[in-house]
Protein backbone atom coordinates (compact mmCIF):
# COMPACT_ATOMS: atom_id res chain seq x y z
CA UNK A 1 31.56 59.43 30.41
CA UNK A 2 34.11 57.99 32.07
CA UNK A 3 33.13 56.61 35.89
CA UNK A 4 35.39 57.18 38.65
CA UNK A 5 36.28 53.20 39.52
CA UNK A 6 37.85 53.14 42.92
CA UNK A 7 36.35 53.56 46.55
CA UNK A 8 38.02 56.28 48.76
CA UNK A 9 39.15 55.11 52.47
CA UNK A 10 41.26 56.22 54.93
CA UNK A 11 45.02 57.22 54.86
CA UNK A 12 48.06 55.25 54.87
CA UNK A 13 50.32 58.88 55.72
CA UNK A 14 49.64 61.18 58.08
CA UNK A 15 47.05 64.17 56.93
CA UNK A 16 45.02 63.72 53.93
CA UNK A 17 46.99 65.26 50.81
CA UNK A 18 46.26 68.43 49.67
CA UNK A 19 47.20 69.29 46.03
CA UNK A 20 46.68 72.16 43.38
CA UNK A 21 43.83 71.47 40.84
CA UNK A 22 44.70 71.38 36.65
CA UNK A 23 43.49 74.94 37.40
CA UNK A 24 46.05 76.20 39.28
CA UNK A 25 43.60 77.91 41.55
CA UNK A 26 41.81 75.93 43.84
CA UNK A 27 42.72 73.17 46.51
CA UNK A 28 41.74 69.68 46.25
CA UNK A 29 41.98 66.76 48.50
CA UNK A 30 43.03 63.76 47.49
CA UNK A 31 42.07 60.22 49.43
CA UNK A 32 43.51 57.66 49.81
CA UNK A 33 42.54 54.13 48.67
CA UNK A 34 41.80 50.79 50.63
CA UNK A 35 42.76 47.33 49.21
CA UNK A 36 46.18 48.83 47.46
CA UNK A 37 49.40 49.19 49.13
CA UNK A 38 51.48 52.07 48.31
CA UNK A 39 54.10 51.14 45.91
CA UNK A 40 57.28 52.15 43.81
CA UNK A 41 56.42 52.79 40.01
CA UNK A 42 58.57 52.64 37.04
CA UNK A 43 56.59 54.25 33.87
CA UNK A 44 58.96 53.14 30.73
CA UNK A 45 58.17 55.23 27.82
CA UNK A 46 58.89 54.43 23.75
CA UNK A 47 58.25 56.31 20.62
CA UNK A 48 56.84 55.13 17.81
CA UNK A 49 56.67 51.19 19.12
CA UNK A 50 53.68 49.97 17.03
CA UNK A 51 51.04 47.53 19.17
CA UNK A 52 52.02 44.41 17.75
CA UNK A 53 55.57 44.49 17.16
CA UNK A 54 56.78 42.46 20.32
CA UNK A 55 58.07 38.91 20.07
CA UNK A 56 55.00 36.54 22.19
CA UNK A 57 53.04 37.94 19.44
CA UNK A 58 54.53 36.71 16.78
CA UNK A 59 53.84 39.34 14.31
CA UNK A 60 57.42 39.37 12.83
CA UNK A 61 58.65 35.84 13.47
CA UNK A 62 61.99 37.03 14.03
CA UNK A 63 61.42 39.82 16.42
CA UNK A 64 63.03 39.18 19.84
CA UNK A 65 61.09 40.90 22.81
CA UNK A 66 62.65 38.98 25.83
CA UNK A 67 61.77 41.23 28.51
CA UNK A 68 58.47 42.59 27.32
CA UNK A 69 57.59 39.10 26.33
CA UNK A 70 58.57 39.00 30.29
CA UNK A 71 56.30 41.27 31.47
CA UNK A 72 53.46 39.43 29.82
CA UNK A 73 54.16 36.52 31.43
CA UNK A 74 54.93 37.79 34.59
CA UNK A 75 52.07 40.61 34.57
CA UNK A 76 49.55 41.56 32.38
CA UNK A 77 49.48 42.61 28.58
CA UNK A 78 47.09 45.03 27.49
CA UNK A 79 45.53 44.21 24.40
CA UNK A 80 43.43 46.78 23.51
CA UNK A 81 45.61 49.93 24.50
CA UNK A 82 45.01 53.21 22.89
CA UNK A 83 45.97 56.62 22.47
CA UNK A 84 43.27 59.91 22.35
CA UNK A 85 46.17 61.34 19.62
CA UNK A 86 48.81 59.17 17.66
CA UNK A 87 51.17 61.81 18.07
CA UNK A 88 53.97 62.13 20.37
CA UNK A 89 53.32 65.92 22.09
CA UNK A 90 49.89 65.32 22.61
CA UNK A 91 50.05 61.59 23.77
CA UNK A 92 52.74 62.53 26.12
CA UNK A 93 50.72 65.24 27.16
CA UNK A 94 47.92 63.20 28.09
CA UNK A 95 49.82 60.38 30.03
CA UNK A 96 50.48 63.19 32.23
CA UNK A 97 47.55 65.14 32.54
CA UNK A 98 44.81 62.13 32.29
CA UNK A 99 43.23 64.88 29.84
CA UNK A 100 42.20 64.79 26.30
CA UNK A 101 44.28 66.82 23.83
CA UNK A 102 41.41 69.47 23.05
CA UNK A 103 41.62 69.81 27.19
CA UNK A 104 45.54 70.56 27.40
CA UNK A 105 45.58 71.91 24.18
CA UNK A 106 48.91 70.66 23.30
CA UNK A 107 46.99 69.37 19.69
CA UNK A 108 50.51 68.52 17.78
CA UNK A 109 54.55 68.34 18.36
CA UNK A 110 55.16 72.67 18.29
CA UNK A 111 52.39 73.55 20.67
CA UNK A 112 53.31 75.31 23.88
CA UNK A 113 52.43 73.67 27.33
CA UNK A 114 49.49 75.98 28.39
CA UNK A 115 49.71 77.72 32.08
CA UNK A 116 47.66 75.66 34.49
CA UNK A 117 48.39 72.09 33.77
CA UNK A 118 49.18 69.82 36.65
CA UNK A 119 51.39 66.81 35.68
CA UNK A 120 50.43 63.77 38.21
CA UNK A 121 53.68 63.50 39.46
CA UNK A 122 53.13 66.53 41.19
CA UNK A 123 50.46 64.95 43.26
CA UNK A 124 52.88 62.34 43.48
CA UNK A 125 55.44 64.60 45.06
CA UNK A 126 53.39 66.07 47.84
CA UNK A 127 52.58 62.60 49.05
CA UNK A 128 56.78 61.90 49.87
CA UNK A 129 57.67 60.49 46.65
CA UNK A 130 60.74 60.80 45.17
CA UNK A 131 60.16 61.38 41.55
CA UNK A 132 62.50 61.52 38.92
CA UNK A 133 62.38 61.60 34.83
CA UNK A 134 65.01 60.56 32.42
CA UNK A 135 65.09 60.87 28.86
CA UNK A 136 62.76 62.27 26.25
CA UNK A 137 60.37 64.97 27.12
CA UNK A 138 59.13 65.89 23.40
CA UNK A 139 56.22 67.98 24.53
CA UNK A 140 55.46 71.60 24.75
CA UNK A 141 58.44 73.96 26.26
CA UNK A 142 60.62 71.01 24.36
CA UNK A 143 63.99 72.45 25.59
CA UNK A 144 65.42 70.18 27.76
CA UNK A 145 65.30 72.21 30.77
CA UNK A 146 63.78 70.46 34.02
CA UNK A 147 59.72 70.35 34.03
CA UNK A 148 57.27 70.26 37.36
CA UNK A 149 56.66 67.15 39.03
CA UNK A 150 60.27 65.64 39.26
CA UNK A 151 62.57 66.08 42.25
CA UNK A 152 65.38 64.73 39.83
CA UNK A 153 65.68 65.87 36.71
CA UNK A 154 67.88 64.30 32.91
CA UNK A 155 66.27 65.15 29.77
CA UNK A 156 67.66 65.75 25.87
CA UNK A 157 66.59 68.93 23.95
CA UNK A 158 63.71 68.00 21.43
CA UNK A 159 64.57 64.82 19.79
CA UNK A 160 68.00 65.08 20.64
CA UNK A 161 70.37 62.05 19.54
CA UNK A 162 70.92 58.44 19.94
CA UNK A 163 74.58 58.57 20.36
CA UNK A 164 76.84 60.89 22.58
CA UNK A 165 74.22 63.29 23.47
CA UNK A 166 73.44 66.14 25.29
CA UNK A 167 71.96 65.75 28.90
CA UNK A 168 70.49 68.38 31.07
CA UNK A 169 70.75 67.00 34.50
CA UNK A 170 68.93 69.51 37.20
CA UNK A 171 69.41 72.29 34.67
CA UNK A 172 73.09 72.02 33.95
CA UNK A 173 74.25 70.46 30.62
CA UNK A 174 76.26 67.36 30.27
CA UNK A 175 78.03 65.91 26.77
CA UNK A 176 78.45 62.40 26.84
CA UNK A 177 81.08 61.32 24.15
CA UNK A 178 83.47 58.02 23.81
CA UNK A 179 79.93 56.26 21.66
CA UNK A 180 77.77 57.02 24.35
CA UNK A 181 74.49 55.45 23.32
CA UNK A 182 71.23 57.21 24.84
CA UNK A 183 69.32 54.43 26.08
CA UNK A 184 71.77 52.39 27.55
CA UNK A 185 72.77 55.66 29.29
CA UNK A 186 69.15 56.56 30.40
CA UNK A 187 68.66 53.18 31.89
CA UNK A 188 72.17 53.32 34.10
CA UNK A 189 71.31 56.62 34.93
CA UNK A 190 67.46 54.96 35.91
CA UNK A 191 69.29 52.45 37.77
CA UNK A 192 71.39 54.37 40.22
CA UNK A 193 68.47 56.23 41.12
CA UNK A 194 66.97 53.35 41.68
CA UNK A 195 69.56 52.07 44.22
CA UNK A 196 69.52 55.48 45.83
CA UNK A 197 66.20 55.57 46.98
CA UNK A 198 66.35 51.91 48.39
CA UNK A 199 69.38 53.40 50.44
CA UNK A 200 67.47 56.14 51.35
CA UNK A 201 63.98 54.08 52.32
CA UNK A 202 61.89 56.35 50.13
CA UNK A 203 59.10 55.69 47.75
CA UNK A 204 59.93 56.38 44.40
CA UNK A 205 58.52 56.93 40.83
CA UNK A 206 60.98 56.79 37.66
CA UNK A 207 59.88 57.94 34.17
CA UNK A 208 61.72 56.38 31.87
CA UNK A 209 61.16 58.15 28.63
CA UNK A 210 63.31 56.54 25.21
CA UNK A 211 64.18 57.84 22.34
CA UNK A 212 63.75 54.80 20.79
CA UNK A 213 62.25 53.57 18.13
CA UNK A 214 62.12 56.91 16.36
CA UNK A 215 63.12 57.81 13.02
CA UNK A 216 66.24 57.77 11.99
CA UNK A 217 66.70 54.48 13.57
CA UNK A 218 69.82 53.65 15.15
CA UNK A 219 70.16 50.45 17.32
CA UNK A 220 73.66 50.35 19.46
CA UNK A 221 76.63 48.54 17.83
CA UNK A 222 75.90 45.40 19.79
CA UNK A 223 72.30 44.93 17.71
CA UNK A 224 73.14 46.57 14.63
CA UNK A 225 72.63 44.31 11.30
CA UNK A 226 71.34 41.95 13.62
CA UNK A 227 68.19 41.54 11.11
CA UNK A 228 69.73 42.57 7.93
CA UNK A 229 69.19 39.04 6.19
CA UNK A 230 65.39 38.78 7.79
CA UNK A 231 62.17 38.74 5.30
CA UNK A 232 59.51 41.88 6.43
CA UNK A 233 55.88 40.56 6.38
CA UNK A 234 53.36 42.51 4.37
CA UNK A 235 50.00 43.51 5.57
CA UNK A 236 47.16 42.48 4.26
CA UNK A 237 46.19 45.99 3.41
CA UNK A 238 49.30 46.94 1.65
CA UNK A 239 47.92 47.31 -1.45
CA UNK A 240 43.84 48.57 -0.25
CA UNK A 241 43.62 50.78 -1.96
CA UNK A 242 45.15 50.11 -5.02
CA UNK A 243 48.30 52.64 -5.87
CA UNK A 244 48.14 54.73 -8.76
CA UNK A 245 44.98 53.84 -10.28
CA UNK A 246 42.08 56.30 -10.97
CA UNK A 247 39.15 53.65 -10.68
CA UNK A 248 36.23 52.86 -13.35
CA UNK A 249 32.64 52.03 -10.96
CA UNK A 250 31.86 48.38 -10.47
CA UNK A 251 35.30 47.33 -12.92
CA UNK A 252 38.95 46.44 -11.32
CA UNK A 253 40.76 49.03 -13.39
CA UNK A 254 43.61 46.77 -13.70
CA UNK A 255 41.63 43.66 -15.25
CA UNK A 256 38.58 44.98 -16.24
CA UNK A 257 36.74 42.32 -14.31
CA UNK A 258 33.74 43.57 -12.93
CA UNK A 259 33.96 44.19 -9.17
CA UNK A 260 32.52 41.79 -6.26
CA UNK A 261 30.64 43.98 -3.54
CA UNK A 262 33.53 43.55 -1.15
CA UNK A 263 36.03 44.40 -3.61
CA UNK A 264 34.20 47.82 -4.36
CA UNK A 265 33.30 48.52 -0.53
CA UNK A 266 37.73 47.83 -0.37
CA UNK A 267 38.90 49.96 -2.96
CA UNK A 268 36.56 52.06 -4.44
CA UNK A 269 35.72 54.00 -0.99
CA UNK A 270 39.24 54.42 0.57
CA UNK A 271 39.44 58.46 0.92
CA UNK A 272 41.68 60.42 -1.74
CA UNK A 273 44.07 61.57 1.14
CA UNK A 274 45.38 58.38 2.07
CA UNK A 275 46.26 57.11 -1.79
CA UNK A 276 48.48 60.82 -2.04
CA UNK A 277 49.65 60.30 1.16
CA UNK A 278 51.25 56.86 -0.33
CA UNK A 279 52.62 58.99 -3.01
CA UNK A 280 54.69 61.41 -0.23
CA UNK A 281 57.21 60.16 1.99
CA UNK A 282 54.91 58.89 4.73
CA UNK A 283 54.41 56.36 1.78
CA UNK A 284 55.52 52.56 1.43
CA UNK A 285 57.06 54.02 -2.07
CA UNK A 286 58.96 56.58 -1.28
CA UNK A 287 59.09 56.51 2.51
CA UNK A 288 61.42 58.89 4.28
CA UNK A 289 61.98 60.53 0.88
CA UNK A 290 63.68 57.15 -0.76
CA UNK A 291 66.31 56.59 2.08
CA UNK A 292 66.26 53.31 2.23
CA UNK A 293 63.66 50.45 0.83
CA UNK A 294 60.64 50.70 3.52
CA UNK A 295 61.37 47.11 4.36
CA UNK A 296 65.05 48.10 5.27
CA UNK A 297 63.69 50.60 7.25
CA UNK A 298 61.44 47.72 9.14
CA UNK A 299 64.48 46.19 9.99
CA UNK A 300 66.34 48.73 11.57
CA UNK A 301 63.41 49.70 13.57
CA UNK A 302 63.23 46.13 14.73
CA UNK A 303 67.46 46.72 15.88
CA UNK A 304 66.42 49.69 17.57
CA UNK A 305 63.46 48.43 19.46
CA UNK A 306 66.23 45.50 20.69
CA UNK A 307 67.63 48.20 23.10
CA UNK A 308 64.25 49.17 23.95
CA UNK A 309 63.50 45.70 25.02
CA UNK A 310 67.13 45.33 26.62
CA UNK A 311 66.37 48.46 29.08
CA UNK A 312 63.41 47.11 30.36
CA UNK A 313 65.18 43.96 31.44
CA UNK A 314 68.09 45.73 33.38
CA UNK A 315 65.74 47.84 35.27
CA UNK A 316 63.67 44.56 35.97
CA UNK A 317 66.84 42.92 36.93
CA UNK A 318 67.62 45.82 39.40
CA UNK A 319 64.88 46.28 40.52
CA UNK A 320 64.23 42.17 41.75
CA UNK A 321 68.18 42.08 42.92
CA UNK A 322 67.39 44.63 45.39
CA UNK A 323 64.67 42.86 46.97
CA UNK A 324 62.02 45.76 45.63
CA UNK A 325 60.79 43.16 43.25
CA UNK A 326 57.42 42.71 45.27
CA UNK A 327 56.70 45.98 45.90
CA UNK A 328 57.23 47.93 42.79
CA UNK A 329 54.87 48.33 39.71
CA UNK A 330 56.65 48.56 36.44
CA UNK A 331 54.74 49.58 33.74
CA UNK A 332 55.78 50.00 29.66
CA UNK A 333 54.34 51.47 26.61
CA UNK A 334 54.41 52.75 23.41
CA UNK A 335 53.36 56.84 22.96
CA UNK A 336 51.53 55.87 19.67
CA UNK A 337 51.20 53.25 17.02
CA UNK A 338 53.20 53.36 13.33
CA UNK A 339 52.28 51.97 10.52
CA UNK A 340 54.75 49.67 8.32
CA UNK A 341 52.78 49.06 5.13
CA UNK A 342 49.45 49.29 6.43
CA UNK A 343 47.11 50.93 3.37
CA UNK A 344 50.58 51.59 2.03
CA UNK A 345 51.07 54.00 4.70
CA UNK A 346 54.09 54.65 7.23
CA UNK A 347 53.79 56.67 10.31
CA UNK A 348 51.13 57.31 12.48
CA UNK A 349 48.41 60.28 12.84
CA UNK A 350 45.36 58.04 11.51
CA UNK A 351 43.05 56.59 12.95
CA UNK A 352 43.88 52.84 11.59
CA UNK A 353 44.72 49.79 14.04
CA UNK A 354 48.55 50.32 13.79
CA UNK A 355 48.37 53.63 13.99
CA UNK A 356 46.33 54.33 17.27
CA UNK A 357 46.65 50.70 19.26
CA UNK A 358 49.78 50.73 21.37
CA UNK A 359 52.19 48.15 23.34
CA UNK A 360 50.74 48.17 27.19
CA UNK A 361 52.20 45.75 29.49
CA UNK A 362 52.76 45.88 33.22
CA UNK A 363 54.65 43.66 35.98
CA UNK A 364 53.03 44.11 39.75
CA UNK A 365 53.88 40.89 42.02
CA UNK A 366 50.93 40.35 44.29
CA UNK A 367 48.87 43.01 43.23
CA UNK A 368 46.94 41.20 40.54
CA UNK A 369 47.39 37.65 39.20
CA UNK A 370 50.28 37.00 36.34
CA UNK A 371 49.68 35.89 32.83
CA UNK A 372 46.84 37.68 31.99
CA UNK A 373 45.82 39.58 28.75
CA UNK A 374 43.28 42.15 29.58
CA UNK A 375 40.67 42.59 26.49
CA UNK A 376 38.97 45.67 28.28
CA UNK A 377 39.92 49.37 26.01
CA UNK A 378 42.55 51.06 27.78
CA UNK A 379 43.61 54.69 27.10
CA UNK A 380 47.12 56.69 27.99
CA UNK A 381 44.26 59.14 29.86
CA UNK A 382 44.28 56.19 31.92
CA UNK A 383 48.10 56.45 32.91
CA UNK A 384 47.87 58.64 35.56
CA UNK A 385 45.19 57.42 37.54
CA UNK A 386 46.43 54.10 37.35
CA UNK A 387 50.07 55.42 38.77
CA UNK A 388 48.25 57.21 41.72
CA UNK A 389 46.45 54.29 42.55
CA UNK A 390 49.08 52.48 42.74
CA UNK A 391 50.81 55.26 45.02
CA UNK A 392 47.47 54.87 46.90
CA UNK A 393 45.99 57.70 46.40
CA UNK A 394 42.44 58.29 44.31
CA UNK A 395 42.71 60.33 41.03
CA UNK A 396 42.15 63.88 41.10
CA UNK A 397 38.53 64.90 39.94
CA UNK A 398 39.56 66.81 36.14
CA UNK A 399 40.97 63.76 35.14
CA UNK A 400 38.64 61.78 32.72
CA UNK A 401 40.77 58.23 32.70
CA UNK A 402 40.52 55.50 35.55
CA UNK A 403 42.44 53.24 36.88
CA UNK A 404 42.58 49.94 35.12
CA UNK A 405 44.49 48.06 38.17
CA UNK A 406 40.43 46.70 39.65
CA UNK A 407 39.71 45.02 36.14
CA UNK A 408 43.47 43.29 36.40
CA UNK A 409 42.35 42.23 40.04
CA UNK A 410 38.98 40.70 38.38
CA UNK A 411 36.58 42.93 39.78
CA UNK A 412 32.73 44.05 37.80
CA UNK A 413 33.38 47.84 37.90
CA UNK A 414 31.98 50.27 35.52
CA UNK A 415 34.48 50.74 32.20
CA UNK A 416 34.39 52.14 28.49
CA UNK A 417 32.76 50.58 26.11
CA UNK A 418 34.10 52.75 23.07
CA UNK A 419 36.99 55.21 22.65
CA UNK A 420 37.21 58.61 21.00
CA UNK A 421 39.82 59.93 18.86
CA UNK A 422 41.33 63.35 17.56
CA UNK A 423 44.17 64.58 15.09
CA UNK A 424 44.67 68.19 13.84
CA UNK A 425 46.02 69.15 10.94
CA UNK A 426 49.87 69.79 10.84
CA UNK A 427 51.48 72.58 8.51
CA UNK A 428 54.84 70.13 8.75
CA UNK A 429 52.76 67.44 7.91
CA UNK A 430 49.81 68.21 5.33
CA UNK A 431 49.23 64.75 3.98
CA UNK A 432 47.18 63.63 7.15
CA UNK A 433 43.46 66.07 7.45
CA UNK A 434 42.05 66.70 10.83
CA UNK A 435 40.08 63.83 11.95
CA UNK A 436 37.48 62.80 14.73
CA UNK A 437 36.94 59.27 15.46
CA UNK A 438 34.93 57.08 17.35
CA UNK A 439 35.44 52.73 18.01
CA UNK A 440 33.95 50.44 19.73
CA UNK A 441 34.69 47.04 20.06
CA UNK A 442 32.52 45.69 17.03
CA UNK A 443 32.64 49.38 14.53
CA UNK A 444 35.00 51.78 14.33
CA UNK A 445 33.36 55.65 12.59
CA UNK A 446 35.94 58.53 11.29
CA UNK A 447 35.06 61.69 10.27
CA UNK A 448 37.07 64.30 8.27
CA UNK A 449 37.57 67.54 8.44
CA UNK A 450 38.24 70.62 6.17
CA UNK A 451 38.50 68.38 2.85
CA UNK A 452 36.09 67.25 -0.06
CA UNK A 453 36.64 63.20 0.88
CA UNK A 454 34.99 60.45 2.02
CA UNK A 455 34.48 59.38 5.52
CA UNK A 456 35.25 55.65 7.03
CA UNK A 457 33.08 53.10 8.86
CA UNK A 458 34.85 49.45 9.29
CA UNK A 459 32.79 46.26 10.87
CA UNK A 460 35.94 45.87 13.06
CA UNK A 461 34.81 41.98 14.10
CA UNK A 462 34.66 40.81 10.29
CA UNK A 463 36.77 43.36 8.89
CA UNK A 464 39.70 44.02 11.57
CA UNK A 465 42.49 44.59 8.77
CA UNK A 466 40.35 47.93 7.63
CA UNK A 467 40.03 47.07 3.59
CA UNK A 468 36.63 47.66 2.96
CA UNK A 469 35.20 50.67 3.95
CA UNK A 470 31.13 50.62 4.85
CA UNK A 471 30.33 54.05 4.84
CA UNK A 472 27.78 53.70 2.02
CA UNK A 473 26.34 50.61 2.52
CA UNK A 474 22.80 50.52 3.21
CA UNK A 475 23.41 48.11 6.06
CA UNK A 476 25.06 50.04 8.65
CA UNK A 477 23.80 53.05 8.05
CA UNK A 478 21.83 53.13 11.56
CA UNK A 479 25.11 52.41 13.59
CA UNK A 480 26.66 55.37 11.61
CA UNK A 481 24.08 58.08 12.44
CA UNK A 482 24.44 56.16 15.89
CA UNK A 483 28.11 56.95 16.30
CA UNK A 484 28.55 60.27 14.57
CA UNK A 485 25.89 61.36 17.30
CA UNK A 486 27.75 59.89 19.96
CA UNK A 487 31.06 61.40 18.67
CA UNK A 488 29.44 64.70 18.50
CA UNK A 489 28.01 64.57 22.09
CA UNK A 490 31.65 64.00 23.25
CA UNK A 491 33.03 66.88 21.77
CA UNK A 492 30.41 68.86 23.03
CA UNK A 493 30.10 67.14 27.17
CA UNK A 494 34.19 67.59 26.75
CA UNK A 495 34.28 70.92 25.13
CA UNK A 496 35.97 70.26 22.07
CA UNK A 497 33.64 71.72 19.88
CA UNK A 498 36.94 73.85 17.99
CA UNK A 499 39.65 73.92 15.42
CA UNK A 500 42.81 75.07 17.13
CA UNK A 501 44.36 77.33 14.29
CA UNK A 502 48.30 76.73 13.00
CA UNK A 503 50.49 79.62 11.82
CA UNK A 504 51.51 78.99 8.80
CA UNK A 505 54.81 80.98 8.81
CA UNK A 506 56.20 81.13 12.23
CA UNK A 507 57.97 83.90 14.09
CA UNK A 508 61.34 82.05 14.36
CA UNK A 509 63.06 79.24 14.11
CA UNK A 510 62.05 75.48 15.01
CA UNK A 511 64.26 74.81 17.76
CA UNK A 512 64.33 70.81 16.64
CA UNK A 513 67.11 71.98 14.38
CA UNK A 514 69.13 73.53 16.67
CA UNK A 515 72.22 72.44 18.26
CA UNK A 516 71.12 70.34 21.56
CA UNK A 517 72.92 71.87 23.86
């Protein structure tokens, strides 16, 4: 269970701060924190950005990252950053709440935000913050319309659109025309605020939320082709298992050649979902139902995520020219991983490496030291605290992250040593089963649910590219019982010990398709 990491203290405001519980019923008090000096927050928000797709990672040699390859420099990068759900709703959903997604219950991208939830800028709020979102809100009640927590308000209707959109700005709508492009808008709009609160003396917090890198990918004019002529690396697992082949035991069915034991653990155990879910068009052969070659589509992503990367530089560069450089905490991320090739998959929803591990980086002069790269797991549940402590005030008792800022600042405090993981089966999108995972830093476990398929156990330290699947070997089969108990006790000490149910033919329309206005 997760250990509450930070000391309370005295006040730096007047009172203590009183706040509604996740509840909705009864008061809480929050403390205040010793050691951390209350500071402005930017929270920069992507979709879809994959873990290892910046440029001082040289993943893609050709990828450019200047200003996250900034941050890491000039903060800390996050190495092992994860999500509880590699999907956008409930990922979102739990950045704000500091709640798994069986907790909130928004389990996938249609489900309604249940009454009761407290979003921690609330908390922020009540202790004089000026709070304001911008952007993408892609979670439950998805219609653009302002949400609780933000004193100012700009937000596009469900996925809305990268160029000339449709803003809702404190609940009136806005159309932005003349090739208005989304992000660059967001981030002026960011900006401004920016400047208004250093006017106006007040604390802050921005949530910067991008529509970027999401599918269809659409970089602004200035980055477009930019990579057209570039060469797309393949993983290593691109072809684990094989495509298209119905396997003989212990014999490669393409050569006949009997199989070594690693080659069978590879291919011969890979579940029957994933090789039909290469066959759909969350596959490497026909992804997004034969638009464009899957590499093509790596290379426009890579365009888009340019503006990503360009946004968090400008707000940077604001934020240092008006002297609030050394006491604001800017933090970016991804809201899940993607894969590009990985088991010949694309998208996200697994449990693999690409799919749950996320970009986590984050700039604080003279909070912790620069440079470092944090191996420690870190979880979006982890967000919120982390924002509140850095607002200097302790995280509210329901939520089950921490704040990670005391192992940036090199101090022996109490942490995770594994992470769980949930997905629920989507009626939009059937290829991908319910799934319930555990990993730690040496194994990672994953359990199915509701289909006649094998389960997965990878030796993560001499097997981190996934290809050969232990569940059967005699070796490990200790560690397995081990984790499935472990996974099970979570579920239970969390209560997540249900199914939420789909309907399979809904009542009306899905608003996604709808005009955005």
């Amino acid at each position: 269970m997760h250990t509450n990491i930070i000391d309370r203290v005295s006040m730096w405001a007047l009172g203590s701060c009183v706040l509604l519980s996740a509840c909705g019923k009864k008061k809480i008090k929050l403390e205040r924190l010793e050691n951390i000096k209350p500071r402005n927050v930017v929270f920069i928000l992507s979709d879809d950005h994959r873990y290892d797709y910046m440029g001082f990672l040289s993943t893609i040699p050709w990828l450019e990252t200047p200003s996250m390859d900034r941050m890491a420099s000039e903060g800390a990068y996050i190495r092992n950053a994860f999500v509880t759900t590699s999907l956008s709703s409930p990922s979102r959903a739990s950045i704000l709440t500091g709640l798994y997604s069986h907790t909130h219950k928004v389990v996938d991208n249609n489900a309604p935000l249940p009454a009761g939830l407290t979003f921690f800028p609330e908390y922020l709020q009540q202790a004089g913050y000026e709070t304001a979102f911008f952007g993408k809100w892609h979670m439950g009640n998805d219609t653009g319309e302002p949400q609780p927590g933000f004193s100012h308000w700009e937000s596009i209707r469900g996925q809305g659109e990268y160029w000339n959109p449709h803003i809702n700005i404190n609940g009136t709508w806005t159309e932005y025309g003349d090739s208005t492009y989304l992000g660059d808008l967001l981030t002026d709009h960011a900006i401004k605020f920016i400047r208004k609160q250093k006017q106006n003396d007040k604390p802050f917090f921005v949530y910067l939320s991008h529509k970027g890198v999401h599918d269809p990918f659409q970089a602004p004019k200035r980055y477009e082709g930019c990579y057209k002529n570039c060469e797309v690396p393949m993983s290593p697992s691109f072809d684990n298992p094989y495509y298209g082949i119905t396997p003989t035991p212990n014999k490669d069915s393409r050569t006949g050649k009997p199989l070594s034991g690693e080659a069978y653990y590879g291919d011969m155990m890979k579940p029957d979902w994933v090789k039909r879910q290469r066959e759909s068009w969350h596959g490497v052969d026909y992804a997004y139902n034969g638009r464009r070659n899957w590499q093509d589509e790596v290379r426009k992503y890579c365009e888009t995520l340019r503006a990503v990367d360009e946004s968090i530089g400008r707000v940077l560069d604001s934020i240092q020219e008006l002297g609030l450089d050394e006491n604001t905490v800017v933090i970016y991320m991804g809201d899940n991983g993607f894969c590009w090739g990985e088991h010949g998959l694309i998208d996200k929803r697994q449990f693999y490496e690409a799919s749950v591990r996320v970009p986590m980086l984050i700039r604080a002069p003279g909070l912790f030291a620069s440079g470092q790269v944090l191996e420690r797991m870190v979880q979006n549940v982890d967000i919120a605290p982390t924002i509140l402590a850095c607002a200097g005030l302790e995280k509210p008792s329901q939520m089950v992250g921490s704040s990670y800022i005391p192992l940036l600042q090199g101090k022996d405090i109490p942490w995770r040593n594994r992470i769980f993981y949930e997905y629920y089966w989507e009626h939009e999108y059937p290829q991908t089963p319910t799934m319930h995972g555990v990993r730690t830093d040496d194994y990672k476990y994953i359990r199915y649910h509701g289909i006649w398929d094998t389960n997965e156990f990878y030796d993560l330290r001499n097997d981190p590219q996934e290809l050969h699947n232990r569940i059967d070997d005699p070796t490990y089969q200790d560690i397995i019982k081990q984790l499935d108990t472990e996974l099970y006790d979570w579920l239970e000490e969390t209560d997540g010990m249900f199914i939420p149910l789909k309907r399979t033919i809904r009542p009306h329309g899905d608003h996604r398709n709808e005009g955005n206005y």
